[in-house]
C-alpha atoms as a PDB file:
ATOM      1  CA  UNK A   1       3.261  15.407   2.653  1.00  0.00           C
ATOM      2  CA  UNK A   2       4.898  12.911   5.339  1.00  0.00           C
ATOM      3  CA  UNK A   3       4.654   8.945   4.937  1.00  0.00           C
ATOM      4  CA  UNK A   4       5.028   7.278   8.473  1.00  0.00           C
ATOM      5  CA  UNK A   5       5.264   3.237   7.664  1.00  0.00           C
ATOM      6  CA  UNK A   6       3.314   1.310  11.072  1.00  0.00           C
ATOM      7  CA  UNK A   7       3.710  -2.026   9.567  1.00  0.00           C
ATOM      8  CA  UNK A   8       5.136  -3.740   5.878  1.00  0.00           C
ATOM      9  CA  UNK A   9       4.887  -7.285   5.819  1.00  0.00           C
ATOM     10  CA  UNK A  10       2.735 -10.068   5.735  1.00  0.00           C
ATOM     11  CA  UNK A  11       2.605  -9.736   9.413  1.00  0.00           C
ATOM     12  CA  UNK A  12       0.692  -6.605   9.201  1.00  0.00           C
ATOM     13  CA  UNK A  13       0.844  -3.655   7.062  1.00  0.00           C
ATOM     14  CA  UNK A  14      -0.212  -0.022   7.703  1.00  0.00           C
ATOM     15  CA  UNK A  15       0.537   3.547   6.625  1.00  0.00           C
ATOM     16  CA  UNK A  16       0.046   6.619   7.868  1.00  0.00           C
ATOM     17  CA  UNK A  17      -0.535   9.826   5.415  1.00  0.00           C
ATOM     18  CA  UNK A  18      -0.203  13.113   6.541  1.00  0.00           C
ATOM     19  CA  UNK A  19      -0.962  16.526   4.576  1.00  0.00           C
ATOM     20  CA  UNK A  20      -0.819  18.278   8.043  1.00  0.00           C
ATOM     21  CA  UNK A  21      -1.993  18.003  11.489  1.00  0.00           C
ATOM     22  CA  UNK A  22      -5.745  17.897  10.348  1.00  0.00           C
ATOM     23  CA  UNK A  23      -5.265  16.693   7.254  1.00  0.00           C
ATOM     24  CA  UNK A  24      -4.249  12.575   7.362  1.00  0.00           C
ATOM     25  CA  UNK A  25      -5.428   9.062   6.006  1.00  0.00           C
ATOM     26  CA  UNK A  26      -4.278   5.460   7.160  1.00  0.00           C
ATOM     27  CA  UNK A  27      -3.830   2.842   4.456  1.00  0.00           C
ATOM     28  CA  UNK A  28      -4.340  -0.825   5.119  1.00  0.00           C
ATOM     29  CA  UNK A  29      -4.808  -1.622   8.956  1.00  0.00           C
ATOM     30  CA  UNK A  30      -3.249  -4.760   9.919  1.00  0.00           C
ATOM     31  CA  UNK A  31      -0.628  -4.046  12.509  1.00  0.00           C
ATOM     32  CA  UNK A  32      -1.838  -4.504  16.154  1.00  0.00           C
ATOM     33  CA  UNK A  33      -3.815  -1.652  17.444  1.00  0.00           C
ATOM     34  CA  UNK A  34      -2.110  -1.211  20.549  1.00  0.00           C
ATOM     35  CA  UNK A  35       1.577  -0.811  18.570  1.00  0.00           C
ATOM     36  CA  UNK A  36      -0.946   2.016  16.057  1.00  0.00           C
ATOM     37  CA  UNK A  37      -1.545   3.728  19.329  1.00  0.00           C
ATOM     38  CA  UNK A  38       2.001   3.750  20.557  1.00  0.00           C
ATOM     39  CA  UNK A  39       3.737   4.960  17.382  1.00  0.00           C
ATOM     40  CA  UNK A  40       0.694   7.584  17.229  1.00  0.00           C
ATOM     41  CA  UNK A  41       1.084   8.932  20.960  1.00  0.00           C
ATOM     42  CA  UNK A  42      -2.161   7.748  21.258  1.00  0.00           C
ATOM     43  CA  UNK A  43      -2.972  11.041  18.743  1.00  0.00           C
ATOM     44  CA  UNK A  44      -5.456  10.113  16.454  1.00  0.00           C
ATOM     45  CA  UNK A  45      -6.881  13.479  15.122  1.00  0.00           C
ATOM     46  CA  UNK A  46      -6.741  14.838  12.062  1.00  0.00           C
ATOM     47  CA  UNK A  47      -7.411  11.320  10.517  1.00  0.00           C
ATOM     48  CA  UNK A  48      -9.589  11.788   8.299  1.00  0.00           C
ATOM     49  CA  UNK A  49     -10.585   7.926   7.179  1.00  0.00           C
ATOM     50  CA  UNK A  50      -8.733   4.180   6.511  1.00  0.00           C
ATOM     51  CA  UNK A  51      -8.674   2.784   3.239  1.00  0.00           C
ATOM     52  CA  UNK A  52      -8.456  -0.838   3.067  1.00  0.00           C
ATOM     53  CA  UNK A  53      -6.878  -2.468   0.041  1.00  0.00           C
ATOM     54  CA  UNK A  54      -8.623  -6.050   0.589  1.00  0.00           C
ATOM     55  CA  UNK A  55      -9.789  -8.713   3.141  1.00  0.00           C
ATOM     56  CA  UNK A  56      -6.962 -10.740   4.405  1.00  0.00           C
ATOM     57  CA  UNK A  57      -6.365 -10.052   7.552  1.00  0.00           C
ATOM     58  CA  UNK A  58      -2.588  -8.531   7.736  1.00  0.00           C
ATOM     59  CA  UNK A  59      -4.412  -5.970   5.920  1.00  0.00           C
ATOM     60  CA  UNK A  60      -7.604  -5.328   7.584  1.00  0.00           C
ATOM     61  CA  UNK A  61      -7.791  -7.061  11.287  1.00  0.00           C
ATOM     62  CA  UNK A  62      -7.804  -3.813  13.207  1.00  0.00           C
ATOM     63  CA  UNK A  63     -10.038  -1.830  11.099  1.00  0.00           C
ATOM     64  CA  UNK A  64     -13.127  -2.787  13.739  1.00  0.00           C
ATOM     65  CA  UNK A  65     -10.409  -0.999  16.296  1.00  0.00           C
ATOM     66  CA  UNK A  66     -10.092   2.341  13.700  1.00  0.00           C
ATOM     67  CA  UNK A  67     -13.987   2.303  13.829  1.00  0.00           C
ATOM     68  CA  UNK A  68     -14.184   2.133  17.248  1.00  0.00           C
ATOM     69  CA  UNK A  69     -12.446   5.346  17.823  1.00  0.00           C
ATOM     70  CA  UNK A  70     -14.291   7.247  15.685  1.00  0.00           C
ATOM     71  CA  UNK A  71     -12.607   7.143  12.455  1.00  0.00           C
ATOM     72  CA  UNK A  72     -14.673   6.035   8.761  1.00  0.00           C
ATOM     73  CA  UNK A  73     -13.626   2.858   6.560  1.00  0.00           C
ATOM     74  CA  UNK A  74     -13.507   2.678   3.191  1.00  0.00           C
ATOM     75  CA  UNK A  75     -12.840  -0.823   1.289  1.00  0.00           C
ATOM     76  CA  UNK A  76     -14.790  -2.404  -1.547  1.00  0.00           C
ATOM     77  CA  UNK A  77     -18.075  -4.720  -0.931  1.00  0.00           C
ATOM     78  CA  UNK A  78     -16.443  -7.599  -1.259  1.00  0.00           C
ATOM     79  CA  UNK A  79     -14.139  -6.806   1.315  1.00  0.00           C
ATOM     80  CA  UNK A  80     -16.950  -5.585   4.050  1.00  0.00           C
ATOM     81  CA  UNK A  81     -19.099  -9.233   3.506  1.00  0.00           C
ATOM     82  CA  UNK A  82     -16.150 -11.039   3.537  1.00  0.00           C
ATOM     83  CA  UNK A  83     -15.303 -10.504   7.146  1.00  0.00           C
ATOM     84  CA  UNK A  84     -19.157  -9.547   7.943  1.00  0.00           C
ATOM     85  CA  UNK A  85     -17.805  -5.410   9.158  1.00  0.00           C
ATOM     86  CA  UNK A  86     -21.200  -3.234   8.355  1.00  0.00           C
ATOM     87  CA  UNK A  87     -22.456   0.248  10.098  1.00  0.00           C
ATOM     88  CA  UNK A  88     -22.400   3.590  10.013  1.00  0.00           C
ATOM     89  CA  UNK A  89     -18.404   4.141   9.970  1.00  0.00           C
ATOM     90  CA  UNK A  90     -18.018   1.580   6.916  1.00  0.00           C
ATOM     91  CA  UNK A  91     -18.282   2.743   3.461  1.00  0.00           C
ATOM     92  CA  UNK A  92     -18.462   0.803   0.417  1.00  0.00           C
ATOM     93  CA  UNK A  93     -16.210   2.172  -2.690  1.00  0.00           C
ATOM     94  CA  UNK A  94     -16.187   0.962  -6.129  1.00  0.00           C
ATOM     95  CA  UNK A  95     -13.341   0.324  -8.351  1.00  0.00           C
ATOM     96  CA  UNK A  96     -12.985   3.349 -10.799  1.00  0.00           C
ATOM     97  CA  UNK A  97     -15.444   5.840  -9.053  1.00  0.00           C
ATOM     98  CA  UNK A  98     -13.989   8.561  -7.900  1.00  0.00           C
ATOM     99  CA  UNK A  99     -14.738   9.798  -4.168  1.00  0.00           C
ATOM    100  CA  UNK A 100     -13.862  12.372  -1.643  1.00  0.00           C
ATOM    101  CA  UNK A 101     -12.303  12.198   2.292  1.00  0.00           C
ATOM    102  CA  UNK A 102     -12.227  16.165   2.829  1.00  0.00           C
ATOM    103  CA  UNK A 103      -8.905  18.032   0.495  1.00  0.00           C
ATOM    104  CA  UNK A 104      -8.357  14.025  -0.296  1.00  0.00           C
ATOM    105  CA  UNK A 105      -9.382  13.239  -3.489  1.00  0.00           C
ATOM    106  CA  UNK A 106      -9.369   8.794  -4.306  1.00  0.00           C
ATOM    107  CA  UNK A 107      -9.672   6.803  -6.945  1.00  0.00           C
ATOM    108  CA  UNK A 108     -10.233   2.742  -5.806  1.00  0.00           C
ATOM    109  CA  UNK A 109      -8.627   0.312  -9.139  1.00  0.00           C
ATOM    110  CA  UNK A 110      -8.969  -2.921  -9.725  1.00  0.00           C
ATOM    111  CA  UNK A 111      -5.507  -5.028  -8.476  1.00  0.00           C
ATOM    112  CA  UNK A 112      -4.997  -8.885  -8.923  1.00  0.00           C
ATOM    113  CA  UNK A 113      -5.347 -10.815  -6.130  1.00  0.00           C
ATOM    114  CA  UNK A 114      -6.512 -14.044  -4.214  1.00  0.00           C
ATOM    115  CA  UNK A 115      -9.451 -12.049  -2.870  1.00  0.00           C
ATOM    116  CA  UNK A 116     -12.887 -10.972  -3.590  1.00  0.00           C
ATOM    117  CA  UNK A 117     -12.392  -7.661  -4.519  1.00  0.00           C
ATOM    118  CA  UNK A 118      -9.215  -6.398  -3.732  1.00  0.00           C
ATOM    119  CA  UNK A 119      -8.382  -2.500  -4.586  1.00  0.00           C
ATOM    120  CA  UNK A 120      -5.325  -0.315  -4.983  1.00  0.00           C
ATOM    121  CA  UNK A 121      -5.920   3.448  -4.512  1.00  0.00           C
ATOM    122  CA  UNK A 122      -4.519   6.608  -6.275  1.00  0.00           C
ATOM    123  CA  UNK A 123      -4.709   9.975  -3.779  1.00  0.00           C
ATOM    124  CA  UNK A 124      -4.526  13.156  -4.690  1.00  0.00           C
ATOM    125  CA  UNK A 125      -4.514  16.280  -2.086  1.00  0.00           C
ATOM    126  CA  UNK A 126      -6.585  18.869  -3.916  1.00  0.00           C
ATOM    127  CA  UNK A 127      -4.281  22.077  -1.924  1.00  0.00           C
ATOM    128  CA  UNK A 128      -1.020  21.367  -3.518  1.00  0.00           C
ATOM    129  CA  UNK A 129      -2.463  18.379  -6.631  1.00  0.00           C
ATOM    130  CA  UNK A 130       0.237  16.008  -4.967  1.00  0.00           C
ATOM    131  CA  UNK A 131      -0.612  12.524  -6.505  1.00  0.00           C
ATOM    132  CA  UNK A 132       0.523   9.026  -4.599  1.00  0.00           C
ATOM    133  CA  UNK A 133      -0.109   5.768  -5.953  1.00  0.00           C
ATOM    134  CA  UNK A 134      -0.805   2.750  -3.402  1.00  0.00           C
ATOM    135  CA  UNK A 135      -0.940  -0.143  -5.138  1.00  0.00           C
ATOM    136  CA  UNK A 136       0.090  -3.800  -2.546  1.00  0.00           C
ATOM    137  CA  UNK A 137      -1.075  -7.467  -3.056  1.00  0.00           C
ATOM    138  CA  UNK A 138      -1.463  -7.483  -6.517  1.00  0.00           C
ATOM    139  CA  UNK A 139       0.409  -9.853  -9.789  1.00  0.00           C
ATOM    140  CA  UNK A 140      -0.089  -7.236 -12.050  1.00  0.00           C
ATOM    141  CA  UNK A 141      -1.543  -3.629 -12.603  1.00  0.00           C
ATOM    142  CA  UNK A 142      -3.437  -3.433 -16.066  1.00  0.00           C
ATOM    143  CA  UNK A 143      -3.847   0.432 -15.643  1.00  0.00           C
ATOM    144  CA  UNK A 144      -1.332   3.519 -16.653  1.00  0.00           C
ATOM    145  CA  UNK A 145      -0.816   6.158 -14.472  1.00  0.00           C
ATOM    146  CA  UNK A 146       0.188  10.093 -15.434  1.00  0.00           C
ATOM    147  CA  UNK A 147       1.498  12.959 -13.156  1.00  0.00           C
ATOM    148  CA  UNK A 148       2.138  11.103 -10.073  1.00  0.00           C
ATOM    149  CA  UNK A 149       4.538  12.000  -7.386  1.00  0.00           C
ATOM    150  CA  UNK A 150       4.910   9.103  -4.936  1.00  0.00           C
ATOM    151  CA  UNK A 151       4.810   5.385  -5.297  1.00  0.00           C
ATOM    152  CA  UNK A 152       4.355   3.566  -2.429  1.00  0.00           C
ATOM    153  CA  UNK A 153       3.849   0.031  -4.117  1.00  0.00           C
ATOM    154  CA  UNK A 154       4.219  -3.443  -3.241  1.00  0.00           C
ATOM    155  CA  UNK A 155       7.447  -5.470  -4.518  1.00  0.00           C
ATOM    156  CA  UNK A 156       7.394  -8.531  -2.665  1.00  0.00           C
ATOM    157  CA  UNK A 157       9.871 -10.926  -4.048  1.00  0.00           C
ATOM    158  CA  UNK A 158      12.619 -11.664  -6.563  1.00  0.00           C
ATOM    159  CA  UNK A 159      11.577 -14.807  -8.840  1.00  0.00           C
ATOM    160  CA  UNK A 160      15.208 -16.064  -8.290  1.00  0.00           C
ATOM    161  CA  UNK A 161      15.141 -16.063  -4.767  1.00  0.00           C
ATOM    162  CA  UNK A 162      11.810 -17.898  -4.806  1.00  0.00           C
ATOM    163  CA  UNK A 163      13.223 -20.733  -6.929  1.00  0.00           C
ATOM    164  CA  UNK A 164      15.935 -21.106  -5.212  1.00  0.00           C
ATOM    165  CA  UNK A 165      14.218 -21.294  -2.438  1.00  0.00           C
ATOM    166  CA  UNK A 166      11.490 -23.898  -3.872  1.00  0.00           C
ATOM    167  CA  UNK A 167      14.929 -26.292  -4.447  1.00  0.00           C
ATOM    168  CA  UNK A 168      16.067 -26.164  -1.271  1.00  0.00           C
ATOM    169  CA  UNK A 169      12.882 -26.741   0.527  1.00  0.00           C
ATOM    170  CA  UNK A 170      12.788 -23.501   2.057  1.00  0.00           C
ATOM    171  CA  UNK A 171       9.213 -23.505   0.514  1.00  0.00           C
ATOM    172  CA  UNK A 172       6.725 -25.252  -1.073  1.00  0.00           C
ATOM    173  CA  UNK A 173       5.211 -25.540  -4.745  1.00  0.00           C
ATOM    174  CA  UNK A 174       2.023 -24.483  -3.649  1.00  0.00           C
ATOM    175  CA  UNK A 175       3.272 -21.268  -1.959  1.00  0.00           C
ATOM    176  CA  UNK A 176       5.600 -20.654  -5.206  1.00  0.00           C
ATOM    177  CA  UNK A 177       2.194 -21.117  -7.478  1.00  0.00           C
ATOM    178  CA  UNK A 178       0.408 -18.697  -5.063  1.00  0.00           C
ATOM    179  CA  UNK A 179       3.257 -15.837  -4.884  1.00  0.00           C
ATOM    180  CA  UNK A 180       2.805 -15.953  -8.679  1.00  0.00           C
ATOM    181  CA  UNK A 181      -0.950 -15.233  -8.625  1.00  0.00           C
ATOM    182  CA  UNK A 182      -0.979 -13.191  -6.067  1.00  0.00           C
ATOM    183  CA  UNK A 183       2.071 -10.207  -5.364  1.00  0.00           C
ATOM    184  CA  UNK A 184       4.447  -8.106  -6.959  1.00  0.00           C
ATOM    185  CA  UNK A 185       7.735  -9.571  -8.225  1.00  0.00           C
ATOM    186  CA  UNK A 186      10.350  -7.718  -8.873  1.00  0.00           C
ATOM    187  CA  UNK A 187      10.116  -7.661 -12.119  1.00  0.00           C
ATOM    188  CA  UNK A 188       6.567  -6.859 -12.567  1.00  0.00           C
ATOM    189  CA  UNK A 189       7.152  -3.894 -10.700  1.00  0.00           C
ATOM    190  CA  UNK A 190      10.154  -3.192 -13.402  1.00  0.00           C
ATOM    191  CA  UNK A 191       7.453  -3.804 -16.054  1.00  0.00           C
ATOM    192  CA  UNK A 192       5.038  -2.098 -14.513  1.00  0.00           C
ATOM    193  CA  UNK A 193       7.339   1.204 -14.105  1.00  0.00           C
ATOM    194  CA  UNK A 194       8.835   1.063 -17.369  1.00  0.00           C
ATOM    195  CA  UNK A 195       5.090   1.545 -18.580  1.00  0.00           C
ATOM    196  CA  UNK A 196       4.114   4.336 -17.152  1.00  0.00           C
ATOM    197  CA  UNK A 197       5.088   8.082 -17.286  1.00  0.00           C
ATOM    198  CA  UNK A 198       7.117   8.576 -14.246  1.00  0.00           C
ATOM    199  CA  UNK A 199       8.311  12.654 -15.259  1.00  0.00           C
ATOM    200  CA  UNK A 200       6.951  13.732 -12.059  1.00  0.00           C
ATOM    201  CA  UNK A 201       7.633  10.943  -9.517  1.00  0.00           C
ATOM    202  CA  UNK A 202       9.921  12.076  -6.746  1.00  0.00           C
ATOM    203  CA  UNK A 203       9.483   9.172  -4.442  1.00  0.00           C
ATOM    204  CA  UNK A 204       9.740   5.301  -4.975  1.00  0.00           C
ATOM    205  CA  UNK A 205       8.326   3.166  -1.546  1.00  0.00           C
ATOM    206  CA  UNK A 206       8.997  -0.015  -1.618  1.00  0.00           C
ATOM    207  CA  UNK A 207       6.079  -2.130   0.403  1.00  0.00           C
ATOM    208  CA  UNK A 208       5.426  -5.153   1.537  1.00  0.00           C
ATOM    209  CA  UNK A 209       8.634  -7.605   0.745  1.00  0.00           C
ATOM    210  CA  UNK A 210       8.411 -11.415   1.845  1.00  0.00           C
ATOM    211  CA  UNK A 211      10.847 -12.372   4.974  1.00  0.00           C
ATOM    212  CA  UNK A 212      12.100 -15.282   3.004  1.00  0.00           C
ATOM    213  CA  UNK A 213      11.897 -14.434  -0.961  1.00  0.00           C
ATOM    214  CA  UNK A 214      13.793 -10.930  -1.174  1.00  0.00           C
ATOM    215  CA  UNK A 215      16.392  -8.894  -1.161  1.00  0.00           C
ATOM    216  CA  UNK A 216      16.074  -5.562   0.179  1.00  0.00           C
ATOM    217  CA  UNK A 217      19.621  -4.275  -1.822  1.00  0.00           C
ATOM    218  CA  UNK A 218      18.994  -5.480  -4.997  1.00  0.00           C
ATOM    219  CA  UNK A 219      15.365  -4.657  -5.188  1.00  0.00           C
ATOM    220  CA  UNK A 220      15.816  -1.026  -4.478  1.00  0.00           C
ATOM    221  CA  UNK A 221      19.011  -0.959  -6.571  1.00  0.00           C
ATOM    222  CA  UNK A 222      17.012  -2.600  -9.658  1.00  0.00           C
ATOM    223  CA  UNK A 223      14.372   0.205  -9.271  1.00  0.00           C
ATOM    224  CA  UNK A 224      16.749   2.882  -9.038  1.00  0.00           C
ATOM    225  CA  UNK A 225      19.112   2.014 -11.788  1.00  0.00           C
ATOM    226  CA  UNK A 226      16.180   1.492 -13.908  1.00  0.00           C
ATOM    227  CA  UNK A 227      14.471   4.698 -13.066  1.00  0.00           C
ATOM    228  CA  UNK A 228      16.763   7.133 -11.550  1.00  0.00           C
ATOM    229  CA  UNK A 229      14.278   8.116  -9.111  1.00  0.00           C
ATOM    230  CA  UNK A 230      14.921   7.965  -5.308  1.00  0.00           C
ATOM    231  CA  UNK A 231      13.614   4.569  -3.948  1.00  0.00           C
ATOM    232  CA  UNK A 232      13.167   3.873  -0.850  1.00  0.00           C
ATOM    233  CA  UNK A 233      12.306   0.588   1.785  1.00  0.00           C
ATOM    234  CA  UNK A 234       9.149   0.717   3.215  1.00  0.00           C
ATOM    235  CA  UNK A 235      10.801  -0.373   6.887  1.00  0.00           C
ATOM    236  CA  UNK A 236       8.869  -0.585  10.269  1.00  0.00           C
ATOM    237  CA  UNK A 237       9.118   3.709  12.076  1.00  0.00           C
ATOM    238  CA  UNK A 238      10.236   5.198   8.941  1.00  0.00           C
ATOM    239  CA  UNK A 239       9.015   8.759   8.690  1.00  0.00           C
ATOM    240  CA  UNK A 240       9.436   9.730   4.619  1.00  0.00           C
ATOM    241  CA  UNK A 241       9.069  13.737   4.265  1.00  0.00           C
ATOM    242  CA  UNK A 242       7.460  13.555   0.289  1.00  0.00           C
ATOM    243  CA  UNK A 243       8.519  16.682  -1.278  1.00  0.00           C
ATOM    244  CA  UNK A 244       7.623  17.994  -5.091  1.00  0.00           C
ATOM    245  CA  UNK A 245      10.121  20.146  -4.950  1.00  0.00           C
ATOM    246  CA  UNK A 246      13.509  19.677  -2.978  1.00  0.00           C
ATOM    247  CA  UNK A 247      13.452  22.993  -0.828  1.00  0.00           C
END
């Protein structure tokens, strides 16, 4: 399995997933359409579908453009009516029913978020059972997780940074109060790993980090130390071969 990172920022944020050349799903589609095309080679088969974690539109502004070309949606109600998107290439999902995008196998969960009905999404490929967790925008993750291989999960700031950055005016109160209800700090995300049963996790991806509240170093250092497990920073044109096993 190959991860191929378009976007990973609150500028725009998209993945590419690819099983092989027929086999391939984008995650979240809010970098600029045109840049999708470019880092594609203006290849877009084998994709089987987009899943789109929630409404906002770093997340979801191009999806219209995905449709457009041929290619199915899948997000949550809440997301669709939210920015009015209905028709015959968008597909409502619901948290904790389990559907199917050909050898793709998804299950939508409930994340915590200022949105209407924002979703995280655990993939499996049915061929080889490979399991990756997506989880981005999100305070906190009330669910455990067993037998997966790849994280590729939102840690967007370090609480010290923020309130440092809160004292020197490099942000405001109400922006600090919203990081808190709405994304990943670092520590959550330690929290969040030390709770679950990471035997079989190869791969650590590192999404979605604010410009002005982290650090890339320590963040992936903290996760590594902690875990022991490769980790990774979810940069602009990185191409991440995901392997079970290393040869």
């Amino acid at each position: 399995m190959k991860l191929k990172v378009l976007g990973s920022s609150s500028s725009g944020n998209c993945y590419l997933i690819e099983a092989n050349e027929k086999e391939k799903l984008i995650l979240d589609a809010g970098v600029n359409f045109k840049n999708v095309q470019k880092e594609l080679n203006f290849n877009f088969s084998g994709i089987n579908g987009v899943l789109i974690t929630h409404e906002h539109m770093d997340h979801l502004k191009y999806a219209t453009n995905f449709a457009l070309y041929g290619m199915d949606i899948y997000a949550s109600a809440g997301t669709f009516e939210k920015q009015h998107l209905k028709g015959h290439r968008f597909h409502v999902v619901k948290a904790l029913k389990q559907f199917e995008i050909g050898n793709f196998i998804i299950l939508p969960f409930n994340v915590q978020h200022d949105a209407i009905e924002p979703l995280g999404f655990l993939i499996q490929y049915k061929p080889t059972g490979e399991k990756l967790l997506y989880a981005t925008d999100t305070y906190y993750i009330k669910y455990k997780f067993n037998k997966l291989n790849y994280l590729l999960l939102e840690c967007n700031y370090n609480q010290e940074i923020a309130k440092e950055n809160v004292r020197n005016g490099v942000i405001n109160k109400t922006r600090y109060t919203r990081l808190l209800e709405s994304h990943f700090s670092l520590d959550n995300v330690l929290k969040f790993l030390a709770s679950n049963d990471l035997r079989y996790v190869k791969n650590i991806i590192l999404c979605h980090l604010s410009d002005t509240n982290s650090n890339q170093m320590i963040m992936q250092n903290r996760v590594y130390e902690q875990t022991k497990i490769k980790t990774t920073i979810a940069r602009p044109g990185l191409d991440l071969e995901l392997k079970l096993y290393p040869f």
